[in-house]
PDB file of N, CA and C in Angstrom:
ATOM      1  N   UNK A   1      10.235   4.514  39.298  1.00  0.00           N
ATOM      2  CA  UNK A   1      10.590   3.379  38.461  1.00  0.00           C
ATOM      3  C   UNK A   1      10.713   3.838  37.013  1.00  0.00           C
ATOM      4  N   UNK A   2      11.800   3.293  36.486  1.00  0.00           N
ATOM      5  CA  UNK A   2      11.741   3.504  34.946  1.00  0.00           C
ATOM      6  C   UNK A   2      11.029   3.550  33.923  1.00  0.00           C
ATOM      7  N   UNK A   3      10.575   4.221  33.075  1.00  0.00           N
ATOM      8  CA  UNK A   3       9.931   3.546  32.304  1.00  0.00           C
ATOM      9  C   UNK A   3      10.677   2.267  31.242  1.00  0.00           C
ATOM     10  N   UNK A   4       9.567   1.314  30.826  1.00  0.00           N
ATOM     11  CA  UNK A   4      10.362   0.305  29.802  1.00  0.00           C
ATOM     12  C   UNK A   4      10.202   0.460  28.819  1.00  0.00           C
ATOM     13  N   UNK A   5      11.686   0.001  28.208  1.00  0.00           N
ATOM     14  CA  UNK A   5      11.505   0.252  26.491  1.00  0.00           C
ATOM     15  C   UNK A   5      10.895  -0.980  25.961  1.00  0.00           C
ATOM     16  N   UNK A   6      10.218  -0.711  24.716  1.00  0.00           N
ATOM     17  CA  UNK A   6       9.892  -2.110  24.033  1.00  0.00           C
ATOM     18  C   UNK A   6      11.072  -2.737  23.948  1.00  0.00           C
ATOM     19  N   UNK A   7      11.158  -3.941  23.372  1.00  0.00           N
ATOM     20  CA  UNK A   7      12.089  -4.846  23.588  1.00  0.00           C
ATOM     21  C   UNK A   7      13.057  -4.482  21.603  1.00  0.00           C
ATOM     22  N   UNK A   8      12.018  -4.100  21.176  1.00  0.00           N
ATOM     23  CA  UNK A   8      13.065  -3.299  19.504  1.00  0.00           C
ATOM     24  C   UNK A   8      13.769  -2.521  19.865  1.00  0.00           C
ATOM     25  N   UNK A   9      13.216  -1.559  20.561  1.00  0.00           N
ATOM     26  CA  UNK A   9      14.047  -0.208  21.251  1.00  0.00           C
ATOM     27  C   UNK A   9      15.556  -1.079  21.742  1.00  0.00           C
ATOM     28  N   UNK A  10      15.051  -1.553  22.624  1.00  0.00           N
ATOM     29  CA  UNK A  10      16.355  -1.865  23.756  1.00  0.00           C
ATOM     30  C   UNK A  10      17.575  -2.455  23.246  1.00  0.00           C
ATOM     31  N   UNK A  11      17.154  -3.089  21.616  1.00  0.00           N
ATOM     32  CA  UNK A  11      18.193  -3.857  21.285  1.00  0.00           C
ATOM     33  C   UNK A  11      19.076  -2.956  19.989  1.00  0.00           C
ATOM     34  N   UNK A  12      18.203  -1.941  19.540  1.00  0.00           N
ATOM     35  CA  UNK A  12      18.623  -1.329  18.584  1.00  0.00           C
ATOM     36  C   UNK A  12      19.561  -0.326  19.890  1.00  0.00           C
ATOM     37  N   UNK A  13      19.641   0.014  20.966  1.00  0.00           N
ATOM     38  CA  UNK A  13      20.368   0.790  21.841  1.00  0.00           C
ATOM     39  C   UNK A  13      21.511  -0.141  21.953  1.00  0.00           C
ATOM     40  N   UNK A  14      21.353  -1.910  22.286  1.00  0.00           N
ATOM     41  CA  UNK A  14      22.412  -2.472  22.706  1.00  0.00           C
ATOM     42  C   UNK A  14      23.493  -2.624  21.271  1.00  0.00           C
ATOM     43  N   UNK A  15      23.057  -2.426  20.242  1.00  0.00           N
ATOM     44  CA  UNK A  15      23.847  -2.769  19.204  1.00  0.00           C
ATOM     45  C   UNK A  15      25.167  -1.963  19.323  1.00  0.00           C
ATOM     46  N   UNK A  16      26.003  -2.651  18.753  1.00  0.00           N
ATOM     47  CA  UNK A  16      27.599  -1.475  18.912  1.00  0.00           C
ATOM     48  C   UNK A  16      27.379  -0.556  17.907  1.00  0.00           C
ATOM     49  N   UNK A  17      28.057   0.511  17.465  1.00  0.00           N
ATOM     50  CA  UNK A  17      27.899   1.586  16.102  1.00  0.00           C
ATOM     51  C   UNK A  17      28.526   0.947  15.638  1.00  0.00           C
ATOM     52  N   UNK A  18      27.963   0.976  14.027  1.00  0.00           N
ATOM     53  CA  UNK A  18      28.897   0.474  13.224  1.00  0.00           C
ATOM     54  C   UNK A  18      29.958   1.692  12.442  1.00  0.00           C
ATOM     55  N   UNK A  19      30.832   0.895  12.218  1.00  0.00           N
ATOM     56  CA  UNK A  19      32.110   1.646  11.562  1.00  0.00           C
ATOM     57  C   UNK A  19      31.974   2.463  11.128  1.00  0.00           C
ATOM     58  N   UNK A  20      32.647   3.749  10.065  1.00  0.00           N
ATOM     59  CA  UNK A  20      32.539   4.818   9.264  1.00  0.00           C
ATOM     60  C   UNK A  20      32.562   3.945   7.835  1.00  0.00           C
ATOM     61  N   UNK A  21      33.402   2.517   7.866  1.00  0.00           N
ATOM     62  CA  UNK A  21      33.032   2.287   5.957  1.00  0.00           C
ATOM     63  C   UNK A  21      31.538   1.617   6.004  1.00  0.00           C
ATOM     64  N   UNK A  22      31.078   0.684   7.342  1.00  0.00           N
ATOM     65  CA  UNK A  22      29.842   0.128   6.888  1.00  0.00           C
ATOM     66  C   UNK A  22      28.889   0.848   6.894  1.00  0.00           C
ATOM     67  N   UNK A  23      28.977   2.456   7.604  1.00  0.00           N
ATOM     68  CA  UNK A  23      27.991   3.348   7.597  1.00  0.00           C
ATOM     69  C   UNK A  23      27.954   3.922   6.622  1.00  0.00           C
ATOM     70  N   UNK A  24      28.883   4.208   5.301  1.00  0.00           N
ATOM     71  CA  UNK A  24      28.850   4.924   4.000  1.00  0.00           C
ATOM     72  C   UNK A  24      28.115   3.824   3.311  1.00  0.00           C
ATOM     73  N   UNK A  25      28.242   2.090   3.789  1.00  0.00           N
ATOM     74  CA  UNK A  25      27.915   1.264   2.974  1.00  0.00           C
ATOM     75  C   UNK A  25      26.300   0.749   3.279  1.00  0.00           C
ATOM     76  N   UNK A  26      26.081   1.390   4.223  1.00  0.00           N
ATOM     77  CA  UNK A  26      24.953   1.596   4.379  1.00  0.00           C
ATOM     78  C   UNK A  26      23.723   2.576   4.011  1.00  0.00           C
ATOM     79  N   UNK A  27      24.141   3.843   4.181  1.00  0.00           N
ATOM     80  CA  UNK A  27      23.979   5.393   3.474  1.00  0.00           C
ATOM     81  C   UNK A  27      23.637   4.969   1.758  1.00  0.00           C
ATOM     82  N   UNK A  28      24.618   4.454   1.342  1.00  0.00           N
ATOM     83  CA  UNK A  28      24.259   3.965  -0.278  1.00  0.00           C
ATOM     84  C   UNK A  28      23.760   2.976  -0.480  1.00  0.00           C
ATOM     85  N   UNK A  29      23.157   1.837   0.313  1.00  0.00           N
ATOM     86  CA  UNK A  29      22.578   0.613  -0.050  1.00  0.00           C
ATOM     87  C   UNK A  29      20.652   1.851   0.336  1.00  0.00           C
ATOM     88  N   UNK A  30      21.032   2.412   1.399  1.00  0.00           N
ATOM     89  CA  UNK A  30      19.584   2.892   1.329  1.00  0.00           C
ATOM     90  C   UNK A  30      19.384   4.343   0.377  1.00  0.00           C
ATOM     91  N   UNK A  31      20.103   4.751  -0.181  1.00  0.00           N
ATOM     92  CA  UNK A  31      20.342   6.028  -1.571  1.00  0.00           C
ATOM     93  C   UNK A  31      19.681   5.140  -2.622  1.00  0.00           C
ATOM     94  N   UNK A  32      20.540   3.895  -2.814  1.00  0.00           N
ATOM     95  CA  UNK A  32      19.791   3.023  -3.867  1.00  0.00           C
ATOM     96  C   UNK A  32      18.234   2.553  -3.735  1.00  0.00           C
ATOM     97  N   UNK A  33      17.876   1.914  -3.076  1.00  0.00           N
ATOM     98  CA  UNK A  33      16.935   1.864  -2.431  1.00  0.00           C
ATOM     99  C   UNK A  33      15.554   3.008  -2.452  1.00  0.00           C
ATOM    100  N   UNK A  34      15.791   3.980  -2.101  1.00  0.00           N
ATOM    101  CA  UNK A  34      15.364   5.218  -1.880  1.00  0.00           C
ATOM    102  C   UNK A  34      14.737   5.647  -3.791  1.00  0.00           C
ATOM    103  N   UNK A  35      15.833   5.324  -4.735  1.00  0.00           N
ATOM    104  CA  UNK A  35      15.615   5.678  -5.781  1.00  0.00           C
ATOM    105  C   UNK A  35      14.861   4.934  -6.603  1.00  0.00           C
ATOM    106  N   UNK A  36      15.086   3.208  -6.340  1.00  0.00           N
ATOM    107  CA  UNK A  36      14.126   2.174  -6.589  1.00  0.00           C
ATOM    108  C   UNK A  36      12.733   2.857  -6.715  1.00  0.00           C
ATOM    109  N   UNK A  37      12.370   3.043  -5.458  1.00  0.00           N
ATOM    110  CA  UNK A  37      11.073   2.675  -4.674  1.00  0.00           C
ATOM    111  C   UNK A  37      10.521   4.097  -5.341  1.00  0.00           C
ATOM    112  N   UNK A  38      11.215   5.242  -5.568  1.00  0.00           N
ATOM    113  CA  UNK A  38      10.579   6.090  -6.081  1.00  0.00           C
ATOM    114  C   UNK A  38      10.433   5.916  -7.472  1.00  0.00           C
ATOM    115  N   UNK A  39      11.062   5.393  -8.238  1.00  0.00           N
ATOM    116  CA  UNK A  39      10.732   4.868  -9.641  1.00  0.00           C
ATOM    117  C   UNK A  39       9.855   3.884 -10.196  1.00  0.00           C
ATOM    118  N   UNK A  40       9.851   3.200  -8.643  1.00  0.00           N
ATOM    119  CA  UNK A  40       8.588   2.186  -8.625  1.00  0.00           C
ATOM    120  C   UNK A  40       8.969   1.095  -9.313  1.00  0.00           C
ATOM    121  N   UNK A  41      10.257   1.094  -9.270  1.00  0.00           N
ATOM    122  CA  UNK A  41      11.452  -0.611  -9.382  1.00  0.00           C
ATOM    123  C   UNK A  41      11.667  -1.370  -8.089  1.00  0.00           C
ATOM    124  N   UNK A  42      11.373  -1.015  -6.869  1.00  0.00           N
ATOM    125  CA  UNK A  42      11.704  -2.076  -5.634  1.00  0.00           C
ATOM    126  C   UNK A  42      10.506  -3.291  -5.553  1.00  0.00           C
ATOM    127  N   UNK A  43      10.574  -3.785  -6.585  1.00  0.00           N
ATOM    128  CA  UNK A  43       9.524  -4.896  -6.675  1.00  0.00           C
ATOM    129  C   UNK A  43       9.880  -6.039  -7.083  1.00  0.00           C
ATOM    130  N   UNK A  44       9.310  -7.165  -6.124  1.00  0.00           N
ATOM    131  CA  UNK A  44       9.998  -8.627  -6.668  1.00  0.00           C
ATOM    132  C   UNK A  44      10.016  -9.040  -7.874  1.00  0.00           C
ATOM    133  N   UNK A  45       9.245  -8.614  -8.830  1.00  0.00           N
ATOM    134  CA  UNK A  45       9.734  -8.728 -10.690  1.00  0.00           C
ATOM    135  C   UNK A  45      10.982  -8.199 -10.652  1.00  0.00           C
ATOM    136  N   UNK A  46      11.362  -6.679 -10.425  1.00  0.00           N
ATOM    137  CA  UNK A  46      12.618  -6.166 -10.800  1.00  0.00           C
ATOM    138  C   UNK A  46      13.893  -6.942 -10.265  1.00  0.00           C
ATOM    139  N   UNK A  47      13.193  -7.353  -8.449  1.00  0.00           N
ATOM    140  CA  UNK A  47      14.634  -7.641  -8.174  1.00  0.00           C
ATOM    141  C   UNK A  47      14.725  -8.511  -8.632  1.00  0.00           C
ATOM    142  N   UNK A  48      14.095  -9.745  -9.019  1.00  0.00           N
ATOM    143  CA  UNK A  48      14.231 -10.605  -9.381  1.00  0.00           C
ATOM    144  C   UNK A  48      14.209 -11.672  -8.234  1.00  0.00           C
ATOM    145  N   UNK A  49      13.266 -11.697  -7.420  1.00  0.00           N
ATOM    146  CA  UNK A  49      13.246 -12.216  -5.761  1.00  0.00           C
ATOM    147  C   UNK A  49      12.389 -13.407  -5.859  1.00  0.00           C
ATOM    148  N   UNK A  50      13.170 -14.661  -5.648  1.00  0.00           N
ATOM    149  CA  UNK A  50      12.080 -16.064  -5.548  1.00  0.00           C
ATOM    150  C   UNK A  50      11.093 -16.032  -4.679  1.00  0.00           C
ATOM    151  N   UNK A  51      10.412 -15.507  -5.335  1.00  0.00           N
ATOM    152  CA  UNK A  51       8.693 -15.423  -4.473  1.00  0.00           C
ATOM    153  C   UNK A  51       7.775 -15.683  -5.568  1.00  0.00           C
ATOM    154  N   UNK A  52       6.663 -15.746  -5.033  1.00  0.00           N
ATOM    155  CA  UNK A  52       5.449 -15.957  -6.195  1.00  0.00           C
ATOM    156  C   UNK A  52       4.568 -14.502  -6.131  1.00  0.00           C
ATOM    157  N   UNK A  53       5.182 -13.804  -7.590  1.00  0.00           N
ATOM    158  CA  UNK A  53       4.109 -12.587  -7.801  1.00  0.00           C
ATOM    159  C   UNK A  53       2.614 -12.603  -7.676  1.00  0.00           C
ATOM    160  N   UNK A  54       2.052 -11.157  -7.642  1.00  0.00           N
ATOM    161  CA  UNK A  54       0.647 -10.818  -6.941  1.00  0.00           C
ATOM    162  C   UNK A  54       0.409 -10.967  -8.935  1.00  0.00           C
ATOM    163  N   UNK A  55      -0.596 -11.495  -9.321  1.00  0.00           N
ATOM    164  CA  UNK A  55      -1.171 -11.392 -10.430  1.00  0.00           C
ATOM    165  C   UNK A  55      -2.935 -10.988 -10.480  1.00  0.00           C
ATOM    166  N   UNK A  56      -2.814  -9.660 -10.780  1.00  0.00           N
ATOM    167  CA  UNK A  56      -4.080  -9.438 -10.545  1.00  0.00           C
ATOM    168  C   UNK A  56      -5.022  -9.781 -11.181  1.00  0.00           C
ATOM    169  N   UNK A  57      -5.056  -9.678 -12.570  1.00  0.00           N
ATOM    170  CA  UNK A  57      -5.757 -10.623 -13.355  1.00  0.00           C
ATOM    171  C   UNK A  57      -6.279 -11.702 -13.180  1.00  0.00           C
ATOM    172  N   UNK A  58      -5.334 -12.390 -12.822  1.00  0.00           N
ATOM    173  CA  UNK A  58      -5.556 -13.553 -12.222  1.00  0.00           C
ATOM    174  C   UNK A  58      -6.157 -14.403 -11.012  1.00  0.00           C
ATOM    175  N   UNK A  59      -5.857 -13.141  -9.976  1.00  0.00           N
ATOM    176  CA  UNK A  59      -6.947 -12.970  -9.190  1.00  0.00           C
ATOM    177  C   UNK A  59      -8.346 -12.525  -9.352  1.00  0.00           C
ATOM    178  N   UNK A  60      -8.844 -11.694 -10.245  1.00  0.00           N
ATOM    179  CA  UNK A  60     -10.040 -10.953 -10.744  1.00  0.00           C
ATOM    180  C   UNK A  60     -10.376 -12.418 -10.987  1.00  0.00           C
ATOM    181  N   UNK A  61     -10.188 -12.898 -12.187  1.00  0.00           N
ATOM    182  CA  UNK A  61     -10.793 -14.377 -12.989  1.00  0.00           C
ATOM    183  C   UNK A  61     -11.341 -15.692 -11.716  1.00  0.00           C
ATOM    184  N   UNK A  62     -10.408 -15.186 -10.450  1.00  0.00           N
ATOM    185  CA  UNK A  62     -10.676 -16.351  -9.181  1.00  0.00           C
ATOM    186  C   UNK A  62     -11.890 -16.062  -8.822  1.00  0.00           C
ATOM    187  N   UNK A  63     -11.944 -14.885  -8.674  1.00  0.00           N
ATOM    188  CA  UNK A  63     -12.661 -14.122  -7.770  1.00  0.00           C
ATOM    189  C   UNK A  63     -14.348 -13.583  -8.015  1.00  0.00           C
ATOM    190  N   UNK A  64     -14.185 -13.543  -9.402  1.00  0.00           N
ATOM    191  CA  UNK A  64     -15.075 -12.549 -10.171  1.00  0.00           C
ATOM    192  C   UNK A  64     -16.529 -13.087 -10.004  1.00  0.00           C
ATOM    193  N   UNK A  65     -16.582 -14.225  -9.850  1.00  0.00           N
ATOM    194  CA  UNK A  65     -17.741 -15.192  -9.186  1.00  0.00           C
ATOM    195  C   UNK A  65     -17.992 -15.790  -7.892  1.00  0.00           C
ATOM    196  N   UNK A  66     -17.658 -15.413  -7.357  1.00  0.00           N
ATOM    197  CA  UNK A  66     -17.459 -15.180  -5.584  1.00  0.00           C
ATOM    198  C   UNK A  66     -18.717 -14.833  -5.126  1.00  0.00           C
ATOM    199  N   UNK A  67     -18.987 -15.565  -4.005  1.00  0.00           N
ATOM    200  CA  UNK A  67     -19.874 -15.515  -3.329  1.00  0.00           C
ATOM    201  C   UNK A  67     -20.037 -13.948  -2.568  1.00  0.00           C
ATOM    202  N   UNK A  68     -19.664 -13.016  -2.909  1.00  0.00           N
ATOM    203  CA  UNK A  68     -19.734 -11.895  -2.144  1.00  0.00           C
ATOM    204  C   UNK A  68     -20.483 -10.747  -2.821  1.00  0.00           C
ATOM    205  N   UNK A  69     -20.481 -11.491  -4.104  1.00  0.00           N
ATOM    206  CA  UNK A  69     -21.401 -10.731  -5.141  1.00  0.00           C
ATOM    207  C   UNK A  69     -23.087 -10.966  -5.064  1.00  0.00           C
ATOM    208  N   UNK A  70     -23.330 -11.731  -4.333  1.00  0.00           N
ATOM    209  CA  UNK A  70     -24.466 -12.460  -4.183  1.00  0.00           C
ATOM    210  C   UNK A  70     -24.948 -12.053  -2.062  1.00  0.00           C
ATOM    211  N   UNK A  71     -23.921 -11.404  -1.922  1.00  0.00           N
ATOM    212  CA  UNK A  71     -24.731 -10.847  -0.615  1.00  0.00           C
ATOM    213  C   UNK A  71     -24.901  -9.276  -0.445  1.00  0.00           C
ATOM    214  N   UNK A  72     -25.689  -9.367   1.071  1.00  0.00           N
ATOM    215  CA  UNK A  72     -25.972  -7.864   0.788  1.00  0.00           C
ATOM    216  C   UNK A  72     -24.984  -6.900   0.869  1.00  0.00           C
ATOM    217  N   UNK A  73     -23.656  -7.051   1.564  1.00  0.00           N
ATOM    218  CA  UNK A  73     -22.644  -6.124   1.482  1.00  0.00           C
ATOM    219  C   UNK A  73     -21.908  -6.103  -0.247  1.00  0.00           C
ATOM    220  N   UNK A  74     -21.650  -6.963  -0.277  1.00  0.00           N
ATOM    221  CA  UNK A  74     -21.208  -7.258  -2.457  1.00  0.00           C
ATOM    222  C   UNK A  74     -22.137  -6.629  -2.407  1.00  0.00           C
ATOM    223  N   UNK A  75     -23.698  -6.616  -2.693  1.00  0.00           N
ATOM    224  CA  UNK A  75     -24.926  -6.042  -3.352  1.00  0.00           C
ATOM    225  C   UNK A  75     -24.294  -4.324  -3.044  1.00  0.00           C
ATOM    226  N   UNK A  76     -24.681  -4.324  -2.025  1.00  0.00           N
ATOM    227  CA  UNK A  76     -23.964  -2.623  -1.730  1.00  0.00           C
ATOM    228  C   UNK A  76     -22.623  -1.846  -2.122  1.00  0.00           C
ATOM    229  N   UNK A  77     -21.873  -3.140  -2.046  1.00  0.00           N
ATOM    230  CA  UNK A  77     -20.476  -2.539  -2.695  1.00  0.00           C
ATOM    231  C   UNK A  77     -20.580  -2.023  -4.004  1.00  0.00           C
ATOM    232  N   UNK A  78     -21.521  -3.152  -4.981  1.00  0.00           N
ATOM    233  CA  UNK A  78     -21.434  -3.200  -6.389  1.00  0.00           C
ATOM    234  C   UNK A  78     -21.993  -2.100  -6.712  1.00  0.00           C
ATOM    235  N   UNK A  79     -23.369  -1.390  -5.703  1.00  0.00           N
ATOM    236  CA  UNK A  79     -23.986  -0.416  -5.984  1.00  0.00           C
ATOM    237  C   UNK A  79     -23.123   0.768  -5.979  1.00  0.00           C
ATOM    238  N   UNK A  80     -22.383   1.117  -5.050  1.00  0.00           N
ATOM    239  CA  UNK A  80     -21.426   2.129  -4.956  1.00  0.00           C
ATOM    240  C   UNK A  80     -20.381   2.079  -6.484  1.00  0.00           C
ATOM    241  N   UNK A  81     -19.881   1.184  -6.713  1.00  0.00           N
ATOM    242  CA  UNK A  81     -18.558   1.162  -7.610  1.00  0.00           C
ATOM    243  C   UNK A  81     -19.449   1.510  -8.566  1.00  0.00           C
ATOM    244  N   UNK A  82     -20.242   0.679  -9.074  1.00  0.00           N
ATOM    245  CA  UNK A  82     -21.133   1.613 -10.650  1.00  0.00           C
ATOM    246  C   UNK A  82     -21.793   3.004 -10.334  1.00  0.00           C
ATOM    247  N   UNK A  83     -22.064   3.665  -9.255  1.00  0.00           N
ATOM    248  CA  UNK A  83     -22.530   5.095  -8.834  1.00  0.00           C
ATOM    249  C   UNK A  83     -20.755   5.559  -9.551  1.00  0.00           C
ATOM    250  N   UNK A  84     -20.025   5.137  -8.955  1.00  0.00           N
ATOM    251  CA  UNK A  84     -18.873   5.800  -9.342  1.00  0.00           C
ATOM    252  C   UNK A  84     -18.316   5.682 -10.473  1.00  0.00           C
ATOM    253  N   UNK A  85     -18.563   4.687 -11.034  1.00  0.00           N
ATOM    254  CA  UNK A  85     -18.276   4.934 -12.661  1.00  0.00           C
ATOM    255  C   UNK A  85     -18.723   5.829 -13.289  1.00  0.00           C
ATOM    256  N   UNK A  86     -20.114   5.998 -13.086  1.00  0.00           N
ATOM    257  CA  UNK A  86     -20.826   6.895 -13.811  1.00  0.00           C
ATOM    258  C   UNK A  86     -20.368   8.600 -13.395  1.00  0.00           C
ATOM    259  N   UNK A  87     -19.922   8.973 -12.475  1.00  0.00           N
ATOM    260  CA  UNK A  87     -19.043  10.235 -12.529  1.00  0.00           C
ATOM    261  C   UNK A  87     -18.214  10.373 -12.915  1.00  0.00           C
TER     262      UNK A  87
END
């Protein structure tokens, strides 16, 4: 008996090839891409993508009084992160 493909596999096999222009137009949408992400521009600020950004700050200020500081794993965490400051 065969083995089975996952069901991603099977469909990325059933797809037709695409053309020689959408494959150059593809080749350069991921060249671009490629250069983004190494410049560390493929990010929803740059693209400019209707989503709601990660604000870390802003998270810290949510957070910073959190009940996790007050148990024994927070207690242990906190102990570690100031051991590590101090090196």
């Amino acid at each position: 008996m065969a083995a089975k493909r996952p069901a991603r596999a099977s469909l990325r096999y059933a797809k037709a090839p695409l053309s020689p222009r959408y494959q150059r137009e593809l080749h350069q949408l991921l060249g671009h891409c490629s250069v983004l992400a190494s410049t560390g521009q493929l990010t929803a600020r740059d693209l400019h993508l209707p989503v709601q950004l990660y604000d870390a700050a802003a998270y810290y200020n949510l957070v910073k009084d959190g009940p996790a500081k007050y148990s024994k794993q927070g207690q242990a965490l906190n102990r570690v992160l100031r051991a590590l400051q101090k090196e």
